[in-house]
N, C-alpha and C. Protein backbone atom coordinates (compact mmCIF):
# COMPACT_ATOMS: atom_id res chain seq x y z
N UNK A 1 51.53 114.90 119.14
CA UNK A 1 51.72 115.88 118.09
C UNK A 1 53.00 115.53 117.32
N UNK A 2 52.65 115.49 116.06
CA UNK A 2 53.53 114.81 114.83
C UNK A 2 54.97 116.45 115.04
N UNK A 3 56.14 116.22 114.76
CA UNK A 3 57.28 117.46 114.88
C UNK A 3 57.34 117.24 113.29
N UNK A 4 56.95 118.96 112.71
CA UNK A 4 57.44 119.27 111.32
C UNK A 4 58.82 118.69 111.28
N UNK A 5 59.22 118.62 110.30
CA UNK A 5 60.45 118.54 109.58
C UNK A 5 60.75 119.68 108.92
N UNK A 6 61.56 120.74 108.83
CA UNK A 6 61.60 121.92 108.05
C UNK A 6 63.20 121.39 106.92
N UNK A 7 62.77 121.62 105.35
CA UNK A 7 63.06 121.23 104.32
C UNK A 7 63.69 122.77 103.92
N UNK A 8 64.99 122.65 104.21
CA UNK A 8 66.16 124.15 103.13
C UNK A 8 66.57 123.47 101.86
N UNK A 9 66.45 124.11 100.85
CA UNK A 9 66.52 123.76 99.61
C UNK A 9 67.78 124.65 99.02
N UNK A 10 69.10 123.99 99.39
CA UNK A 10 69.86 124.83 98.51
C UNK A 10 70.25 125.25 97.41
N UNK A 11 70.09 126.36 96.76
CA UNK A 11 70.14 126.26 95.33
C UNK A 11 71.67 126.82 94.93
N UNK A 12 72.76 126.56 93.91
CA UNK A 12 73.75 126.63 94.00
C UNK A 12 73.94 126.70 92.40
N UNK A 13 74.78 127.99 92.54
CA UNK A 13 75.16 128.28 90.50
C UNK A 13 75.82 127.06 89.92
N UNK A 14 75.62 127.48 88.64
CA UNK A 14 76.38 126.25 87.58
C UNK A 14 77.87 126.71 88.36
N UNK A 15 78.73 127.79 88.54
CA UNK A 15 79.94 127.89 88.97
C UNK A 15 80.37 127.43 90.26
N UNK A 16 79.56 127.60 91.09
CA UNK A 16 79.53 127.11 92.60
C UNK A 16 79.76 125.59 92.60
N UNK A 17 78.75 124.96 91.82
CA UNK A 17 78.25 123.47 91.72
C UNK A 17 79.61 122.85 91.28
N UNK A 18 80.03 123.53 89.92
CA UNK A 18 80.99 123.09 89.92
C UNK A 18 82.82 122.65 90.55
N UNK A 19 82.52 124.03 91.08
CA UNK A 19 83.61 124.18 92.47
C UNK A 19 83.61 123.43 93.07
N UNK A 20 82.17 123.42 93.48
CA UNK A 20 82.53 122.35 94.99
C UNK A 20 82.49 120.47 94.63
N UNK A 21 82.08 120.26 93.78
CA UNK A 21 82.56 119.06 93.11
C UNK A 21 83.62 118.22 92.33
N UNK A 22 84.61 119.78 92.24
CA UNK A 22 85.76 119.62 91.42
C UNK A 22 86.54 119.37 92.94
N UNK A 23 86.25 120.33 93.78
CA UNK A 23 87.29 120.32 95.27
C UNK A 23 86.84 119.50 96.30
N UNK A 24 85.45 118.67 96.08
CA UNK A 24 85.15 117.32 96.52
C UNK A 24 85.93 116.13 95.80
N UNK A 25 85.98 116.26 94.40
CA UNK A 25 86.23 115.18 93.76
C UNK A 25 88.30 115.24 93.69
N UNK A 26 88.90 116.09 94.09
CA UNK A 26 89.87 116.65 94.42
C UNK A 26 90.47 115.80 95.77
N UNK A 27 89.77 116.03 96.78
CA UNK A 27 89.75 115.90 98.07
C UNK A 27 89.80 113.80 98.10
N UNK A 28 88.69 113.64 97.53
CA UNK A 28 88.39 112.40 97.40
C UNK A 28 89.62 111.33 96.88
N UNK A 29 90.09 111.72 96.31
CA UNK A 29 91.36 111.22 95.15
C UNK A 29 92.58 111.34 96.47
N UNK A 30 92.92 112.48 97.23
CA UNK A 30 93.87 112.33 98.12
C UNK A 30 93.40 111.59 99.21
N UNK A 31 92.18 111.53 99.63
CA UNK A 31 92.29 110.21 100.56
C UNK A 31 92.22 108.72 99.73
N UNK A 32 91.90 109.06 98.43
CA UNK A 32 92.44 107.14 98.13
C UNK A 32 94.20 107.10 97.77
N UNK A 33 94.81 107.95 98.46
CA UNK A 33 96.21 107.61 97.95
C UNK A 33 96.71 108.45 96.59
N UNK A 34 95.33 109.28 95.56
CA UNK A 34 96.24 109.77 94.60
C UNK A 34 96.65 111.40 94.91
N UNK A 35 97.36 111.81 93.83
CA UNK A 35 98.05 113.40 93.55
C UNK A 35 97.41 113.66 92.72
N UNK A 36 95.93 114.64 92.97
CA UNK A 36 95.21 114.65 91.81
C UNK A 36 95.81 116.81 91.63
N UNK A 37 95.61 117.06 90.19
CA UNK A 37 96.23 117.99 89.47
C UNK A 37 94.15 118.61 89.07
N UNK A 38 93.94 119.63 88.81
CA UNK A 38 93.12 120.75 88.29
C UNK A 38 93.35 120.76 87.05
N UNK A 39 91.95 120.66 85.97
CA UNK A 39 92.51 121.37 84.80
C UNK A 39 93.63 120.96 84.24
N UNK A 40 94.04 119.88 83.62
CA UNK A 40 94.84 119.77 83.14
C UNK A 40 94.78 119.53 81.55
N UNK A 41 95.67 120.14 80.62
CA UNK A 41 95.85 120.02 79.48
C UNK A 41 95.66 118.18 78.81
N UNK A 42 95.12 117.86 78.25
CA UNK A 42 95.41 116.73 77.27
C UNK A 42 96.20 116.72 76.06
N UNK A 43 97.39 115.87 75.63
CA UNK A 43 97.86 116.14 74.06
C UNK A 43 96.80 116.27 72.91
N UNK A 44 94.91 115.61 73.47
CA UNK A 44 94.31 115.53 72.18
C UNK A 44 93.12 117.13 72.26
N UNK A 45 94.34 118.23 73.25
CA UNK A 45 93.59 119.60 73.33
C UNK A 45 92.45 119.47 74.21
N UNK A 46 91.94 118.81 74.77
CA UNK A 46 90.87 118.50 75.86
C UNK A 46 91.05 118.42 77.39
N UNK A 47 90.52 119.39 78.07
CA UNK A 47 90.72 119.86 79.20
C UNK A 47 90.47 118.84 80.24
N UNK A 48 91.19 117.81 81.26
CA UNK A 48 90.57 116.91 82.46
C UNK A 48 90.21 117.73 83.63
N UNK A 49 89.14 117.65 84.15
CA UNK A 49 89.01 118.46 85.10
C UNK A 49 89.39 118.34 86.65
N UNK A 50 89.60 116.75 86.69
CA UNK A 50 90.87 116.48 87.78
C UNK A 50 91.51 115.19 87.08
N UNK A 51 92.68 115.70 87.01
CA UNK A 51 93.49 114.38 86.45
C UNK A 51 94.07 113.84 87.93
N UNK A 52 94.49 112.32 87.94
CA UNK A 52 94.90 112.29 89.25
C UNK A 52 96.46 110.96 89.33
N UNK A 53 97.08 110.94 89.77
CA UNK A 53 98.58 109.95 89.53
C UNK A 53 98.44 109.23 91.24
N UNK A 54 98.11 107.70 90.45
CA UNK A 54 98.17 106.86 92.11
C UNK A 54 99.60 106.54 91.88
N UNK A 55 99.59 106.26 93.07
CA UNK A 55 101.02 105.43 93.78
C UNK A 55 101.36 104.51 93.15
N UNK A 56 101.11 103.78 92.03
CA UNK A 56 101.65 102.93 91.18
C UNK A 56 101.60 103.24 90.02
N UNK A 57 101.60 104.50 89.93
CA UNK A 57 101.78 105.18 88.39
C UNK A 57 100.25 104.93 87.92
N UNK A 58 99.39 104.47 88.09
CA UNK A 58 97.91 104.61 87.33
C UNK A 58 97.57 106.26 87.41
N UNK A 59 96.66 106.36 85.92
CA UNK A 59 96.03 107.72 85.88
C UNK A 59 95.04 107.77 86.03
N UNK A 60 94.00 108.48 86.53
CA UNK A 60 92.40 108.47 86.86
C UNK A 60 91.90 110.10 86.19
N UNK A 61 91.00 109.79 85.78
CA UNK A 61 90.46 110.89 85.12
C UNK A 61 89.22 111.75 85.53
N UNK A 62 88.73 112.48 86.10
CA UNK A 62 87.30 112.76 86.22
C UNK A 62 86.69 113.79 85.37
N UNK A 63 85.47 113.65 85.06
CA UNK A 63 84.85 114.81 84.44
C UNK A 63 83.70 115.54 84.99
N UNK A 64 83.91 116.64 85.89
CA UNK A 64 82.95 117.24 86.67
C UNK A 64 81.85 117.41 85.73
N UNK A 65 80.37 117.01 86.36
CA UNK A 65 79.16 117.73 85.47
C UNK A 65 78.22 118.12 86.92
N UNK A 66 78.36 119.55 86.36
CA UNK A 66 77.02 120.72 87.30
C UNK A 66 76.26 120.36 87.37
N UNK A 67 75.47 119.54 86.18
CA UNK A 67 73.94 119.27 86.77
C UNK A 67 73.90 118.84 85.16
N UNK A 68 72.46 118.64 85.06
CA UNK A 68 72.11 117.53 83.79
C UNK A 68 72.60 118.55 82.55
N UNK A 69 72.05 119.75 82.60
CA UNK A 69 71.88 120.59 81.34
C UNK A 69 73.60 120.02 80.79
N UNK A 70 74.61 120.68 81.78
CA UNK A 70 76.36 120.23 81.56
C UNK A 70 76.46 119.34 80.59
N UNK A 71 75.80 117.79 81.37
CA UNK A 71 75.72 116.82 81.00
C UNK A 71 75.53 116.22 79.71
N UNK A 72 74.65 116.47 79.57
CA UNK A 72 73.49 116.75 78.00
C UNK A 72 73.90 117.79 76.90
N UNK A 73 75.16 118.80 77.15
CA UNK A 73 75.22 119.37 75.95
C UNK A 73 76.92 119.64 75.81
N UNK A 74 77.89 118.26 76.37
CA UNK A 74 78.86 118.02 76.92
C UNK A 74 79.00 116.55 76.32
N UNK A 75 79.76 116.37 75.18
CA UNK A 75 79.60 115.07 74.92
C UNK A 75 81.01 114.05 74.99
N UNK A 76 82.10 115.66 74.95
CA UNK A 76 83.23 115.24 74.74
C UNK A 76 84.01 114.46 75.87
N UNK A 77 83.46 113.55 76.74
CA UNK A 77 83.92 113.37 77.54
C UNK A 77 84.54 111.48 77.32
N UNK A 78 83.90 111.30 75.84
CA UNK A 78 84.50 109.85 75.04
C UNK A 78 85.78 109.83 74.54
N UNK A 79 86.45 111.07 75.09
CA UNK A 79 87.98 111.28 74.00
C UNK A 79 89.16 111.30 75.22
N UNK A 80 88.43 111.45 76.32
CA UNK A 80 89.30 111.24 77.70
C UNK A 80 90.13 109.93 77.81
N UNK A 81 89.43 108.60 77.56
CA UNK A 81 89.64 107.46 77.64
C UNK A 81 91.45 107.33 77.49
N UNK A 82 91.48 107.83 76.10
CA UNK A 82 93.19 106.95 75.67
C UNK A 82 94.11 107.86 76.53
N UNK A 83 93.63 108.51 77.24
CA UNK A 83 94.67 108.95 78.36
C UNK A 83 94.25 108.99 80.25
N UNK A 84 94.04 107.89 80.17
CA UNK A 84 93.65 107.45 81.55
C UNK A 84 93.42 106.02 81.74
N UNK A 85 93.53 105.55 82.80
CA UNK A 85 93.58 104.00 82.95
C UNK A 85 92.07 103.72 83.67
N UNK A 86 91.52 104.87 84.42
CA UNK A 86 90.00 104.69 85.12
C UNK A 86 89.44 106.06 84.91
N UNK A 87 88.47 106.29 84.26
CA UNK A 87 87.81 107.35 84.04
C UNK A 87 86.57 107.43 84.86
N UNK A 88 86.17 108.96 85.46
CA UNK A 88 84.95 108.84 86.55
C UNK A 88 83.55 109.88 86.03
N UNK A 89 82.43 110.15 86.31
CA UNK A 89 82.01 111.05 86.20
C UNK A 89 81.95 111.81 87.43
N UNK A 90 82.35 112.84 87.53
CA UNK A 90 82.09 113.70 89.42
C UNK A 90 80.42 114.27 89.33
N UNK A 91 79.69 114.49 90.08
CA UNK A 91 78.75 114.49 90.06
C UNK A 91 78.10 115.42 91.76
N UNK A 92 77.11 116.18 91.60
CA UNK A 92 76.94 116.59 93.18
C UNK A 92 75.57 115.61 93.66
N UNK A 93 75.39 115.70 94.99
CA UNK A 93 74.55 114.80 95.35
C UNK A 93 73.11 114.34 94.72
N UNK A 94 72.73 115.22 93.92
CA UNK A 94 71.23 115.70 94.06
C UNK A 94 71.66 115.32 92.45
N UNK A 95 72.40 115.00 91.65
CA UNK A 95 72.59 115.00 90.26
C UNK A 95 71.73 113.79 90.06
N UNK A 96 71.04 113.63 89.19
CA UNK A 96 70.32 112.20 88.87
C UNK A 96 71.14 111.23 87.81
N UNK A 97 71.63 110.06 89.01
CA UNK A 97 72.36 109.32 88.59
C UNK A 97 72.04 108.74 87.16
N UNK A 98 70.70 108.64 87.29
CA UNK A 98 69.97 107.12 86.10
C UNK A 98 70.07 107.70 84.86
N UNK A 99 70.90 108.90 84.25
CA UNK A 99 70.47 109.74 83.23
C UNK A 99 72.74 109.35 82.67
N UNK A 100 73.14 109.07 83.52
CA UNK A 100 74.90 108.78 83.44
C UNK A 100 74.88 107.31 82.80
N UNK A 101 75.36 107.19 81.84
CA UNK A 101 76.14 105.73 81.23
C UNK A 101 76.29 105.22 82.41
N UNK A 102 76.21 103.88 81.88
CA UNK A 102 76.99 102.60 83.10
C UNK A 102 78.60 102.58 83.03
N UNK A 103 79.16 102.71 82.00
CA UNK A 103 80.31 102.01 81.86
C UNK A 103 81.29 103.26 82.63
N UNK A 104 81.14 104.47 82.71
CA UNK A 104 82.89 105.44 83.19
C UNK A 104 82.34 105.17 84.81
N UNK A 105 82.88 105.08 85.41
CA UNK A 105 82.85 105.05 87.61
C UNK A 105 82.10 106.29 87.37
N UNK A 106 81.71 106.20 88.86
CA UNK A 106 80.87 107.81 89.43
C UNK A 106 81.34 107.92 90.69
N UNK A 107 81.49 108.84 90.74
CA UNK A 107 81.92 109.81 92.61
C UNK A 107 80.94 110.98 92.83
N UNK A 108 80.39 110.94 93.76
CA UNK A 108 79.48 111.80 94.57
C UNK A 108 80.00 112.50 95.41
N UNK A 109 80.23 113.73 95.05
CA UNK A 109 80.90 114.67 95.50
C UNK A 109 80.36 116.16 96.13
N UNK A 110 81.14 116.97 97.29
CA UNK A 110 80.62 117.95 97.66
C UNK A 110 82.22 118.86 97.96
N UNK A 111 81.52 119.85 98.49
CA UNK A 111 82.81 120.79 98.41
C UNK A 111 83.65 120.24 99.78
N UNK A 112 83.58 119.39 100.34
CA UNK A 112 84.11 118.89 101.71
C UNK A 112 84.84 117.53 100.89
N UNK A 113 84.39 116.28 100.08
CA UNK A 113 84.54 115.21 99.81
C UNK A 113 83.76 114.44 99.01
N UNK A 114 83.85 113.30 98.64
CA UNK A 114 83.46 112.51 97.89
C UNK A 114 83.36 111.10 98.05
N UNK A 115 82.48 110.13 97.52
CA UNK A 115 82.39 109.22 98.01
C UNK A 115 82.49 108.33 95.99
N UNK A 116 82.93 106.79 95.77
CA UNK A 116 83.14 106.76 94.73
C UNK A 116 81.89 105.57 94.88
N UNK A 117 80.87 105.77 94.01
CA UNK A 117 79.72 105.21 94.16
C UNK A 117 79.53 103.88 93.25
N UNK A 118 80.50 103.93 91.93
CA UNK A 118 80.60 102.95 90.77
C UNK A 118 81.98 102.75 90.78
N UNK A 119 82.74 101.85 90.56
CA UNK A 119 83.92 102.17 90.42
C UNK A 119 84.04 101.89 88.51
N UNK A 120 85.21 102.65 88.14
CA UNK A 120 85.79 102.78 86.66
C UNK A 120 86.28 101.27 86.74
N UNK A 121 85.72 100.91 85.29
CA UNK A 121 86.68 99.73 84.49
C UNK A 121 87.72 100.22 84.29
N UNK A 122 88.68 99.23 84.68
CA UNK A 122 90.04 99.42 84.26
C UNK A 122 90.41 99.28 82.94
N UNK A 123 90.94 100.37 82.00
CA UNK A 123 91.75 100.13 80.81
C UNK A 123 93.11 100.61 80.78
N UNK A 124 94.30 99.41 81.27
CA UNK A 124 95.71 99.82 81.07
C UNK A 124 96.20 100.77 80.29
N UNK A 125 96.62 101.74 80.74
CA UNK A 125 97.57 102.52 79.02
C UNK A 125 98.62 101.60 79.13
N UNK A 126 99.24 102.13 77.49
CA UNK A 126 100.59 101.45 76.70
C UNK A 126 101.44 101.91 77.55
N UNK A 127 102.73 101.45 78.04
CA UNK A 127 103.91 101.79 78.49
C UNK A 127 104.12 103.91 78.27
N UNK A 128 104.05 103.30 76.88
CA UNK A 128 105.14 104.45 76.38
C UNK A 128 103.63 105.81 76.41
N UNK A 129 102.86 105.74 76.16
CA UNK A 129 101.86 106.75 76.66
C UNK A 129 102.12 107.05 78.13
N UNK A 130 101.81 106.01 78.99
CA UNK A 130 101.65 106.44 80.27
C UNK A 130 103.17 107.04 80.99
N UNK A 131 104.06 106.76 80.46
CA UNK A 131 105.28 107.65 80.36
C UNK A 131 105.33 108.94 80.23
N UNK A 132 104.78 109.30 79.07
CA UNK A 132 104.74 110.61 78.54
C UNK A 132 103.98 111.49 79.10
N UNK A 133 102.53 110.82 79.74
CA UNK A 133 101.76 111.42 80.14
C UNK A 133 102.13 111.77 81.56
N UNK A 134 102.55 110.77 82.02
CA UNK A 134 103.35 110.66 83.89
C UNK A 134 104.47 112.25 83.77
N UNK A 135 105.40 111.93 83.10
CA UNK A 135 106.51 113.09 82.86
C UNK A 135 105.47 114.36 82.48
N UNK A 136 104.67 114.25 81.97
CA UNK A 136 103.85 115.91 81.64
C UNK A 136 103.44 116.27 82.66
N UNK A 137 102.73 114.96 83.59
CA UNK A 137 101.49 115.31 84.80
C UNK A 137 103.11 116.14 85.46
N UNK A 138 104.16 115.17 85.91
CA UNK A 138 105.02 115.97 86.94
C UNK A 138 105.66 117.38 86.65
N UNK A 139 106.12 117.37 85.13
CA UNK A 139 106.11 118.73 84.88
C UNK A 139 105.14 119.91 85.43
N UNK A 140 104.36 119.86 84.82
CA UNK A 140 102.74 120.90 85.12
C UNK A 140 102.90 120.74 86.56
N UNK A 141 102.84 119.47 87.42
CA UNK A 141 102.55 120.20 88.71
C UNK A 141 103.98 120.77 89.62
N UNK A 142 105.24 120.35 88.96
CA UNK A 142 106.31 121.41 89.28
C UNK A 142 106.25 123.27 88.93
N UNK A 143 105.82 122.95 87.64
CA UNK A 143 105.54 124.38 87.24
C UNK A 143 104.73 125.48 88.19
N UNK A 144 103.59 124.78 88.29
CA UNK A 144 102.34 125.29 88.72
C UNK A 144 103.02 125.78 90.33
N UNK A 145 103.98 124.64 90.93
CA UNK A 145 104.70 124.88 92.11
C UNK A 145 105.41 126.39 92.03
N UNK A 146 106.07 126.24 91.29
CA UNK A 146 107.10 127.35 90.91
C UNK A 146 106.23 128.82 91.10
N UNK A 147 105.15 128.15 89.99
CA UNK A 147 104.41 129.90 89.97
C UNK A 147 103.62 130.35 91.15
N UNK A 148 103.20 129.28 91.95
CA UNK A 148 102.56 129.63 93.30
C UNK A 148 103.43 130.49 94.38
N UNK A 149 104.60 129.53 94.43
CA UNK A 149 105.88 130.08 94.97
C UNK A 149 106.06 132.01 94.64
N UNK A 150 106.47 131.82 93.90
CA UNK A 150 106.96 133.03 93.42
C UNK A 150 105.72 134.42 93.38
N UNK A 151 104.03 133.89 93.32
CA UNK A 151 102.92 134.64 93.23
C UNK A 151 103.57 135.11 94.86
N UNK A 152 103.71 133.79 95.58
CA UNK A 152 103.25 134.33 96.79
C UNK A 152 104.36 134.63 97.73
């Protein structure tokens, strides 16, 4: 006698999905060595949804997408580039890869971790950008220190 297999189908909100892929793709970045930051401001007004600072000053960028619909009506994610040296798409397991550009990395992500499935072409920033941008990232996450501090 053949043993069923019993199939749970989790279904998970656009907000959930995104949570747990932002704090997979979060998670993921501190075990490769970076200080990845939430939400962070861009000078060109465009929100990163984990920006991240490796150990040799490189910036990594990710752009969480919930699921295809995100994806598909989300275009702005071509203006990230001049402020990052490796740009990723975060993505949850079940996201269908074949529908993502080749060229930004991909990480497969869950609310536990992430795994980086493509890696990002490297594009150096200029000195004097990645300066500016380095001194902002440490600002914001001193700040953000401060206000946690003091919330709590």
């Amino acid at each position: 006698m053949a043993a069923a297999l019993l199939q749970i189908d989790l279904v998970f909100s656009r907000p959930q999905t995104t949570l747990a892929v932002t704090r997979g793709a979060g998670r993921l970045m501190v075990d490769l060595g970076y200080a990845p930051l939430l939400e962070v401001c861009l000078p060109n007004g465009r929100r990163a949804d984990v920006m991240a600072l490796g150990p040799r000053g490189d910036i990594v960028i990710c752009e969480v997408k919930s699921g295809v619909e995100d994806y598909r009506v989300d275009r702005k994610w071509g203006e990230y580039g001049p402020f990052c040296d490796a740009f990723y798409f975060a993505v949850a397991p079940e996201f269908p890869h074949d529908i993502l550009p080749d060229e930004p990395g991909l990480i497969v992500a869950d609310g536990f971790g992430g795994a980086v499935v493509r890696d990002a072409p490297l594009t150096p920033l200029a000195p004097a950008r990645r300066k500016a941008l380095t001194v902002a990232f440490a600002r914001l996450g001193a700040m953000r220190t401060l206000r946690d501090q003091a919330a709590g």
